[in-house]
Protein backbone atom coordinates (compact mmCIF):
# COMPACT_ATOMS: atom_id res chain seq x y z
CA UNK A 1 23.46 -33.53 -6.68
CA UNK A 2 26.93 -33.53 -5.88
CA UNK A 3 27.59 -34.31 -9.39
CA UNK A 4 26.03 -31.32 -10.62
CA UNK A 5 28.10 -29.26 -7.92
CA UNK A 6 31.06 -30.20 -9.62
CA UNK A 7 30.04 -29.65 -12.89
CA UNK A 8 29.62 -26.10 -12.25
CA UNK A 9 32.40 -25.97 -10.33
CA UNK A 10 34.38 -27.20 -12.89
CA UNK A 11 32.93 -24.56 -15.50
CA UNK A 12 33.67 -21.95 -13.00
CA UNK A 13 37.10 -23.49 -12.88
CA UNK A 14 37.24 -23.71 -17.25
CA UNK A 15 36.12 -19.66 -17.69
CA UNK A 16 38.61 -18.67 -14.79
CA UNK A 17 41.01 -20.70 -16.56
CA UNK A 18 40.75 -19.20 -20.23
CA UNK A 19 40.63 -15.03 -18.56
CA UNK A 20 43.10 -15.67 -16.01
CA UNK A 21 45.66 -18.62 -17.67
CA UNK A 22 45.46 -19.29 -20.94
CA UNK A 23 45.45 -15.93 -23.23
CA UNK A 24 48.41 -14.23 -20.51
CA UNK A 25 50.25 -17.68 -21.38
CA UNK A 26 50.00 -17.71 -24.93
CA UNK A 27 50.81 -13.66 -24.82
CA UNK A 28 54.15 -14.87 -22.63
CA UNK A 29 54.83 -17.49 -25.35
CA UNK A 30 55.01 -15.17 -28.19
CA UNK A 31 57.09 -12.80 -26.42
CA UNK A 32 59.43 -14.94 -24.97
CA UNK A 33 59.74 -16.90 -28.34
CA UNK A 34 59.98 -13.17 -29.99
CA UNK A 35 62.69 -12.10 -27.42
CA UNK A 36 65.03 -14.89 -28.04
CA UNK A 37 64.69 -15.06 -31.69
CA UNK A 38 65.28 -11.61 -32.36
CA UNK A 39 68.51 -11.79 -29.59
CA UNK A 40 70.01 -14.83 -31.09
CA UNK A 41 68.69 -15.34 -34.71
CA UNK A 42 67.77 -12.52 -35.81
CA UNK A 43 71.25 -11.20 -36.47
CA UNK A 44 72.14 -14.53 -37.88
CA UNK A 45 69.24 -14.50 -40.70
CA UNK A 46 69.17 -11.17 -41.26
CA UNK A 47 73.44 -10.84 -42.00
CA UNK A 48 74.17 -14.19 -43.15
CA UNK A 49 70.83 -15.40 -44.14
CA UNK A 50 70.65 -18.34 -41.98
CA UNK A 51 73.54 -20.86 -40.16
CA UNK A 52 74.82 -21.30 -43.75
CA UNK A 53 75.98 -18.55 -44.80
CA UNK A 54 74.25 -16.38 -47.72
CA UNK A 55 76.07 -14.44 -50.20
CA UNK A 56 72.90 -13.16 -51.69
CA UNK A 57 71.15 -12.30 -48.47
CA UNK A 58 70.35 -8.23 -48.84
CA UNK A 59 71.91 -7.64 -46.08
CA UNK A 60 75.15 -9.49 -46.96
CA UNK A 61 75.28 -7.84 -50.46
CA UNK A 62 75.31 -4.15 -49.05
CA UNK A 63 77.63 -5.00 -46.93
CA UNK A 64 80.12 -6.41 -49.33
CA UNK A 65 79.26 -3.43 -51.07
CA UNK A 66 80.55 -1.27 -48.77
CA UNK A 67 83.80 -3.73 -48.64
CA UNK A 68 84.38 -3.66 -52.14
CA UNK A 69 84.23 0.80 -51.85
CA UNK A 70 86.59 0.19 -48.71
CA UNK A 71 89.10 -2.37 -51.01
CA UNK A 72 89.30 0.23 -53.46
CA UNK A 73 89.62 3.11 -51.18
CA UNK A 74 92.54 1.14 -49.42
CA UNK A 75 94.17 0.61 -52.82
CA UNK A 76 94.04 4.50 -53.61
CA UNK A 77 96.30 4.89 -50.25
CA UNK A 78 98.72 2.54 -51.64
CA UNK A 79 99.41 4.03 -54.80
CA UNK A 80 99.10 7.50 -53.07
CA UNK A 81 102.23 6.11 -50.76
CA UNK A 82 103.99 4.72 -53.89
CA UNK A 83 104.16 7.90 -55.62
CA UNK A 84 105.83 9.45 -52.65
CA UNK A 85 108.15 6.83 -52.12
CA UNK A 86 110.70 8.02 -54.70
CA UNK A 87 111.25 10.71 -52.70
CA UNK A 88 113.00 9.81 -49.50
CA UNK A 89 114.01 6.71 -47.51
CA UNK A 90 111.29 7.76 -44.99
CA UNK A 91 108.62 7.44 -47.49
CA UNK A 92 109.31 4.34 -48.68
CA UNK A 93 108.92 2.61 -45.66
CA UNK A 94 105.67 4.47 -45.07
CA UNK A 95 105.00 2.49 -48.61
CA UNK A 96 106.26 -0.84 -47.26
CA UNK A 97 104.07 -0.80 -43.76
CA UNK A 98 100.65 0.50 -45.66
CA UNK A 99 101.80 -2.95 -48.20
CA UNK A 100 101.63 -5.04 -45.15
CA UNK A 101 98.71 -3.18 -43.92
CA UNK A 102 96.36 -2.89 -47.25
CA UNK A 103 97.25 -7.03 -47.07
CA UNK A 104 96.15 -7.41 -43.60
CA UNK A 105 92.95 -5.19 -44.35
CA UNK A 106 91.84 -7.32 -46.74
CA UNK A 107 91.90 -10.21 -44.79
CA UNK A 108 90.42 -9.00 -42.00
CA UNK A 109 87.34 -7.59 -44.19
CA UNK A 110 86.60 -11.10 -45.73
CA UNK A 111 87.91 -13.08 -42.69
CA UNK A 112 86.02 -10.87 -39.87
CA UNK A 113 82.04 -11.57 -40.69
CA UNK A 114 83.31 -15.74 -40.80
CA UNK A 115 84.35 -15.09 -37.47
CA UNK A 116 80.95 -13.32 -36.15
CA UNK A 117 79.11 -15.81 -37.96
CA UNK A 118 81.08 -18.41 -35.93
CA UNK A 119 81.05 -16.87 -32.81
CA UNK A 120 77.19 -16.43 -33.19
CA UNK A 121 76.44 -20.01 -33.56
CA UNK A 122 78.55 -20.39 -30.57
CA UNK A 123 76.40 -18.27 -28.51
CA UNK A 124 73.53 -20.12 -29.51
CA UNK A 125 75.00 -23.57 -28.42
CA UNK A 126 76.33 -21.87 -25.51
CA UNK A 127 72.62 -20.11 -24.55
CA UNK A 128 70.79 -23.37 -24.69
CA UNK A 129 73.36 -25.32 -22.92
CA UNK A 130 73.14 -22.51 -20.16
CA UNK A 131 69.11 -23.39 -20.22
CA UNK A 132 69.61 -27.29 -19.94
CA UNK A 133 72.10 -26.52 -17.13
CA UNK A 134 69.40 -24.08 -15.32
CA UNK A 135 66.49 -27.13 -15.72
CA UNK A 136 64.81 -25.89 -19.00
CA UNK A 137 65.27 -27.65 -22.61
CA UNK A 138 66.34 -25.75 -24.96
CA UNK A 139 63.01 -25.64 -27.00
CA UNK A 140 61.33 -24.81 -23.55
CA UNK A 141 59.56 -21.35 -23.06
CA UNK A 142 59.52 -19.60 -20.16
CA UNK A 143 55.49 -20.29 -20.11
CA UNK A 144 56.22 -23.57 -20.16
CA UNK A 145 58.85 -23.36 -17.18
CA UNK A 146 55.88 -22.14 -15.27
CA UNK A 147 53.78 -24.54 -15.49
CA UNK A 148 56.03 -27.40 -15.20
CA UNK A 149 57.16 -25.30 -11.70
CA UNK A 150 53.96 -24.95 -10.36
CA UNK A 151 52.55 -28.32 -11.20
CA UNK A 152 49.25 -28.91 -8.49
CA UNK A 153 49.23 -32.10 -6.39
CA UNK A 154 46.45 -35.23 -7.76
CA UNK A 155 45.38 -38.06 -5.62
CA UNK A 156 46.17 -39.91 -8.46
CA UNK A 157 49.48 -40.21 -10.57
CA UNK A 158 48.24 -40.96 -13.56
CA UNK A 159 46.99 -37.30 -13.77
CA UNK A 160 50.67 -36.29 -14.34
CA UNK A 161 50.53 -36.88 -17.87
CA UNK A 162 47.67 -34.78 -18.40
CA UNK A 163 49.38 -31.78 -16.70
CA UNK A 164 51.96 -32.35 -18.96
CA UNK A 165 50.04 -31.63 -22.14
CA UNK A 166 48.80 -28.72 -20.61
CA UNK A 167 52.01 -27.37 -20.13
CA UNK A 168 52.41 -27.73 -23.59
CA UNK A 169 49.11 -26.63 -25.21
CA UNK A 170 48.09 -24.62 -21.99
CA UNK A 171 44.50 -25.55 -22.15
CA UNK A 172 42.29 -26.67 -18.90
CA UNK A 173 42.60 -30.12 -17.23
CA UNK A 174 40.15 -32.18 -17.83
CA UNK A 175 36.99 -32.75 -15.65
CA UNK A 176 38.08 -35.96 -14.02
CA UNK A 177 41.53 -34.79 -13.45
CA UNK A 178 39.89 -31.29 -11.59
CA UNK A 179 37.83 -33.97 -9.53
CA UNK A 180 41.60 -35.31 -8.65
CA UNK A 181 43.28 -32.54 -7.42
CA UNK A 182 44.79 -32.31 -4.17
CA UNK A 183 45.34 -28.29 -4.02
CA UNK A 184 43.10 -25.68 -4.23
CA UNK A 185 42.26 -24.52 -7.65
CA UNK A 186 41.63 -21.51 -7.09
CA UNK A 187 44.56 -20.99 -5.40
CA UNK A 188 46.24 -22.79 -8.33
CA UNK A 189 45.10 -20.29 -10.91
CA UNK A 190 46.34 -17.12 -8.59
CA UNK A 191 49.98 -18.62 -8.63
CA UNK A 192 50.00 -19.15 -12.65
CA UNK A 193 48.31 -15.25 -13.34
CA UNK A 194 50.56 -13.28 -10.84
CA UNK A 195 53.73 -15.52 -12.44
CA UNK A 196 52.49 -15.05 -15.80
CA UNK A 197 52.44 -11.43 -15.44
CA UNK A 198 55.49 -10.91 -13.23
CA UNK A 199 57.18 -12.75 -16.41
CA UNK A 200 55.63 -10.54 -18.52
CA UNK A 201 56.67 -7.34 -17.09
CA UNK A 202 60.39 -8.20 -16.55
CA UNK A 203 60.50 -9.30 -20.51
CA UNK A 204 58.69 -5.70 -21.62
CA UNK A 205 61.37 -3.98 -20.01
CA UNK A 206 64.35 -6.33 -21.11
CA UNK A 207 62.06 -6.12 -24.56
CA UNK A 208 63.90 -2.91 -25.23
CA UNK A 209 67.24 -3.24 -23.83
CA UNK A 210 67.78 -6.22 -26.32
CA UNK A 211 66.10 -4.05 -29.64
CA UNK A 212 68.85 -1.18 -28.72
CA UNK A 213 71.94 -4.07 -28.69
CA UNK A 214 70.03 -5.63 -31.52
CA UNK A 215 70.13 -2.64 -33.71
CA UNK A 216 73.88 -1.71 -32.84
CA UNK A 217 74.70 -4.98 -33.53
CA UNK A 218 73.56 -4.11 -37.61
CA UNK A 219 74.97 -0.82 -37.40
CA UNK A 220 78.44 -1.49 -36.23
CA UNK A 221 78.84 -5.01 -38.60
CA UNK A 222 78.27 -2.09 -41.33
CA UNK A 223 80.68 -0.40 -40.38
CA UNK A 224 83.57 -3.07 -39.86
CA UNK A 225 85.33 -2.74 -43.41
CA UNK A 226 85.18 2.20 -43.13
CA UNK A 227 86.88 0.89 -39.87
CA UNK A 228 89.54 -1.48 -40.68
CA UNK A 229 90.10 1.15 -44.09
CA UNK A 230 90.68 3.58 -41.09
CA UNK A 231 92.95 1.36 -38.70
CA UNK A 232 95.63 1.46 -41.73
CA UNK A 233 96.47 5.17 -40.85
CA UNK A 234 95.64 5.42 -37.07
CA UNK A 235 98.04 1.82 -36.79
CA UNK A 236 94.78 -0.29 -35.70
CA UNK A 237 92.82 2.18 -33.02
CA UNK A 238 90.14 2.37 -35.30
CA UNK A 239 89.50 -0.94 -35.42
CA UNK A 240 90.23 -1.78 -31.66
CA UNK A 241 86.92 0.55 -31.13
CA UNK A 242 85.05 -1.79 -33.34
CA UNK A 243 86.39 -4.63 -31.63
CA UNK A 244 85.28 -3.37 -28.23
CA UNK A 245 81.69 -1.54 -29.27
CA UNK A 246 80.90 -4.49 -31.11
CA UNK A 247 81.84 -7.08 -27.73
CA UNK A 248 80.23 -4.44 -25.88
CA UNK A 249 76.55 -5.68 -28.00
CA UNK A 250 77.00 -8.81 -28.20
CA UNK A 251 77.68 -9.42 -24.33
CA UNK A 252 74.54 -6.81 -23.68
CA UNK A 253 72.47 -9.09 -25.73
CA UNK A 254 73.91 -12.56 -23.31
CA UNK A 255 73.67 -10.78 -20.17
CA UNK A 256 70.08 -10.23 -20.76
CA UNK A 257 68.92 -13.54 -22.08
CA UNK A 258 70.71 -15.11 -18.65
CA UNK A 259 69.13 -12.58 -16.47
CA UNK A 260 65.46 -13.80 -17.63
CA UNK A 261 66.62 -16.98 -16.87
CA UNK A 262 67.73 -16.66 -14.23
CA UNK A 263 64.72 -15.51 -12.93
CA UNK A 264 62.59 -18.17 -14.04
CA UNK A 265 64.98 -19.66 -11.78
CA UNK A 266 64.32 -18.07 -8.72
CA UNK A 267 60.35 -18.45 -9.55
CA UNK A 268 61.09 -21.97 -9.02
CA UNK A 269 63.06 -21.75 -5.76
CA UNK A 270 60.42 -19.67 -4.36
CA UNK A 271 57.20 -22.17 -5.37
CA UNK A 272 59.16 -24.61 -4.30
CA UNK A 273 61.35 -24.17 -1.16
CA UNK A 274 58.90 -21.58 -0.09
CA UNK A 275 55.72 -24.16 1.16
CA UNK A 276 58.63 -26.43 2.44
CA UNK A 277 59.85 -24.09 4.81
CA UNK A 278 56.25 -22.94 5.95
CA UNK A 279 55.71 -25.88 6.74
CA UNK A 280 58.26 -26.41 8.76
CA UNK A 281 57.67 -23.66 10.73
CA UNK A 282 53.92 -24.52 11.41
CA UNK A 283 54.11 -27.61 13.28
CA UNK A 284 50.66 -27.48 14.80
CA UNK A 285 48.52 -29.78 13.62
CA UNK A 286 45.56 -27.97 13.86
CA UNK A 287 47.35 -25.23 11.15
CA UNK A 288 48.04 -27.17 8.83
CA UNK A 289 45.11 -26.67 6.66
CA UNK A 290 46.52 -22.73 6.68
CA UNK A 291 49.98 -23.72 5.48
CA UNK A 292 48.57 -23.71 1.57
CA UNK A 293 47.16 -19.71 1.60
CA UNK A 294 50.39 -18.92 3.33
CA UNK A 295 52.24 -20.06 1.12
CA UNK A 296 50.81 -18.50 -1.97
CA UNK A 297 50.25 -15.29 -0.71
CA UNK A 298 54.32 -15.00 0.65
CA UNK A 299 55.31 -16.61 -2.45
CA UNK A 300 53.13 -13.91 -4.86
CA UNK A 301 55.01 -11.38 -2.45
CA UNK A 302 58.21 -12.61 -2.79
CA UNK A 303 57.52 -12.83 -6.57
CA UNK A 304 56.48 -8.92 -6.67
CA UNK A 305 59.22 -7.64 -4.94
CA UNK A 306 61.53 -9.82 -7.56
CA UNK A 307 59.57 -8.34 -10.31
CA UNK A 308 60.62 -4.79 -9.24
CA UNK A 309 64.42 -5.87 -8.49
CA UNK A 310 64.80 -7.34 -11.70
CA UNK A 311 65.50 -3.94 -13.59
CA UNK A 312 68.21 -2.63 -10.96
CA UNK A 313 69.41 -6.05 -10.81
CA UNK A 314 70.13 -6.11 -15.05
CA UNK A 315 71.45 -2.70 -14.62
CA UNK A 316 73.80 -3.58 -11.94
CA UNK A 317 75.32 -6.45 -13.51
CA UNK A 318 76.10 -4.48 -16.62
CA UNK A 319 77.58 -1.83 -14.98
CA UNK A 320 79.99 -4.88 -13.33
CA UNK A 321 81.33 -5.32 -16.76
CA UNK A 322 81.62 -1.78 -17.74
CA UNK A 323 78.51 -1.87 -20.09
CA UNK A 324 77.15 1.39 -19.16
CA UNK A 325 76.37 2.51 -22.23
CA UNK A 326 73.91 -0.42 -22.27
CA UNK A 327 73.08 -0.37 -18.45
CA UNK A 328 70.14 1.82 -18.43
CA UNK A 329 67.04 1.05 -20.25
CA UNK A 330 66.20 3.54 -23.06
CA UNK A 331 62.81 3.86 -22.26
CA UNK A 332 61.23 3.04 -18.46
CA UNK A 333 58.17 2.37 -17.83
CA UNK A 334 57.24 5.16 -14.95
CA UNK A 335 54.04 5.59 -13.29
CA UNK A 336 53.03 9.62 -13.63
CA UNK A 337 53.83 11.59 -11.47
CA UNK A 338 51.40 13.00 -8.54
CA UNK A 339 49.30 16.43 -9.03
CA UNK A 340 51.21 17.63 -5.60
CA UNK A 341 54.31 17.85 -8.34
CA UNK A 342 52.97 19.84 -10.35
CA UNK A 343 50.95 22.10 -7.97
CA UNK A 344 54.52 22.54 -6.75
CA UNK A 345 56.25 23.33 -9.87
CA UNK A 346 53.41 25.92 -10.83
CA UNK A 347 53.72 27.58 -7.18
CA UNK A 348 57.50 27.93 -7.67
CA UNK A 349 56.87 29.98 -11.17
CA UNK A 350 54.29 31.77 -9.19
CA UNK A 351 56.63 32.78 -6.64
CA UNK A 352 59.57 33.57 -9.50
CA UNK A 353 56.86 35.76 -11.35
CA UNK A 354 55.99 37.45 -8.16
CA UNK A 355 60.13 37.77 -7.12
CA UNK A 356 60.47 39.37 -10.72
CA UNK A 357 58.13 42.13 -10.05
CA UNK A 358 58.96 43.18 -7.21
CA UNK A 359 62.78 43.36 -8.59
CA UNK A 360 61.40 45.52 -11.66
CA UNK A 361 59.34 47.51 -9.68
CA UNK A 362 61.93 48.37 -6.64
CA UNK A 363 64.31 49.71 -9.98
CA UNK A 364 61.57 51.70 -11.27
CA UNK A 365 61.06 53.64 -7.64
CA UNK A 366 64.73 54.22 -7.71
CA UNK A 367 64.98 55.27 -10.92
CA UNK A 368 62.29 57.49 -10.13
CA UNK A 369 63.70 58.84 -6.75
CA UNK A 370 67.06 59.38 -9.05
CA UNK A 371 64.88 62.01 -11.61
CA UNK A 372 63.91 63.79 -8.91
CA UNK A 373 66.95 64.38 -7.20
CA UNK A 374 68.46 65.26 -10.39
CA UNK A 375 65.69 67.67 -11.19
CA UNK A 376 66.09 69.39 -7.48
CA UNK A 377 69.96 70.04 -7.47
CA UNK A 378 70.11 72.97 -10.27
CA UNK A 379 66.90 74.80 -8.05
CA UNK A 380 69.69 74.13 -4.89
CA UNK A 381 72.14 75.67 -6.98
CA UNK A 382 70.22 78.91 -8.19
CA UNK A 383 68.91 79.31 -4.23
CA UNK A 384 72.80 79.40 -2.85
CA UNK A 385 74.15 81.83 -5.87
CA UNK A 386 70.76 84.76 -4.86
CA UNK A 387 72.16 84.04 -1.23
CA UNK A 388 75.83 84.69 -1.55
């Protein structure tokens, strides 16, 4: 009998499991993997068609494309500066500095995307070292963080091991390992949705913030070699704006990435330190057995409110490195607004309309008090002349 009690308890456990755990953690897998592959590698493959680079990448070709119109456009200012140069001393060192500057162009249109290439395997290295330092691997998901952070108690250690393939495959425990555990499973599956989906929401609003950095990213590595062909008459603005729009995306991009972790980050502190400190503060033996619930629910609390912060929290750090062109998110997610908004909008054009007609129809009664005076003062006229 008891057997069969935990059979169905454990199927009760498995179909909670599959709704609740496993298709939200496969959706935050996907996402997450999709996030940081189209932040760091995306602009790697697609430009230089991979970490070696690609001369006959698509990408790559238009762009030297565009160098090679920008190398002969440069050209076409030097020999427009050596036929003037015959004609005063002022000229001819106009010639001499657009010489040294047509030479400095063309190695900064060939020596540039070697650079960005460089600097973006850098980021990479630098992005998964700032992971291992944080306590994730660098081929570890945010899913997986989760369930490594919110790993149940067994009576048994060997049981470990098993959790640990679930964290990788995020399937069920098995049947003898559910007998084994030491927490609440229910309680257990709460904590992994409401993370899951807190996750979730925080990377469908950073989702968009990194497409918009993404996609300048493209635009303005198209446009390096019109704006070092510029920077030879404007003596280099042009292409200290590149410099700094270009920065501008690429630190967007970082700032983002480390903001997700980061709160994977303070998931953990809060599972974690969280139980500890209830604990602490019920002492009573006889509570004890409330300490678990507790727990949860402040943690899920504490995880909400996070959840919410995270936007204003992105937004805020941008801002502290003048990014504010990046700082807001080009499209929130809003919840609509109330009918009492619009019942109040549609009163305030009522009471306009209503403001408008009396305004049009005070100026017709004066406009018709104005005829009629005009109409009485020749019959005034008339009546003193037959009296004098």
């Amino acid at each position: 009998m008891f057997g069969l009690l935990q059979t169905i308890a454990y199927g009760i456990f498995c179909a909670f499991w599959y709704v609740l755990v496993y298709m939200p953690a496969w959706i935050l897998h996907i996402v997450s993997m999709t996030l940081e592959f189209i932040a760091l590698k995306l602009p790697i493959y697609l430009i230089f068609g991979g970490y070696e680079i690609n001369f006959s990448s698509p990408f790559f070709t238009k762009f030297i494309i565009i160098s090679f119109l920008c190398v002969i456009f440069v050209i076409g200012i030097v020999f427009y500066k050596f036929l003037k140069a015959s004609k005063s001393p002022e000229a001819q060192l106009n010639f001499k500095d657009s010489i040294k500057r047509a030479m400095l162009a063309f190695i900064l249109i060939f020596g540039i995307p070697i650079l960005i290439w460089v600097i973006s395997i850098f980021v990479v290295i630098l992005y998964d070292f700032t992971k291992t330092a944080l306590g994730l691997d660098s081929n570890t998901t945010l899913s997986n963080y989760i369930f490594k952070v919110l790993e149940p108690k067994f009576k048994y250690p060997q049981y470990h091991t098993e959790w640990i393939s679930t964290q990788n495959t995020f399937q069920p425990i098995t049947k003898n390992a559910f007998i084994a555990l030491d927490t609440n499973f229910l309680l257990l599956i709460i904590e992994l949705f409401v993370s899951i989906i807190a996750i979730l929401w925080v990377i469908i609003n950073l989702f968009l913030r990194v497409i918009k950095t993404t996609s300048y990213q493209f635009i303005y590595f198209l446009w390096l070699p019109p704006a070092i062909t510029q920077a030879i008459s404007d003596n280099g603005i042009s292409l200290k704006n590149w410099f700094k729009k270009y920065t501008e995306c690429a630190l967007s991009t970082f700032i983002i990435l480390i903001c997700l972790i980061l709160f994977g980050f303070l998931i953990e502190i809060t599972f974690e330190q969280l139980p500890k400190l209830i604990v602490e503060i019920i002492s009573s033996p006889q509570l004890q057995a409330l300490t678990e619930p507790i727990s949860t629910i402040a943690s899920i609390l504490i995880l909400i409110g996070m959840t919410f912060g995270m936007e204003n929290m992105t937004t805020k750090i941008m801002e502290f490195f003048n990014l504010h062109e990046f700082a807001q998110p080009p499209v929130k997610l809003k919840v609509p607004k109330n009918k009492q908004s619009n019942q109040q909008t549609k009163s305030t054009d009522k009471k306009s309309k209503t403001a408008n007609t009396r305004v049009s129809s005070d100026k017709n009664a004066l406009a018709k008090t104005n005829t009629l005076k005009n109409k009485n003062i020749p019959k005034t006229l008339n009546q003193t002349k037959q009296k004098a």
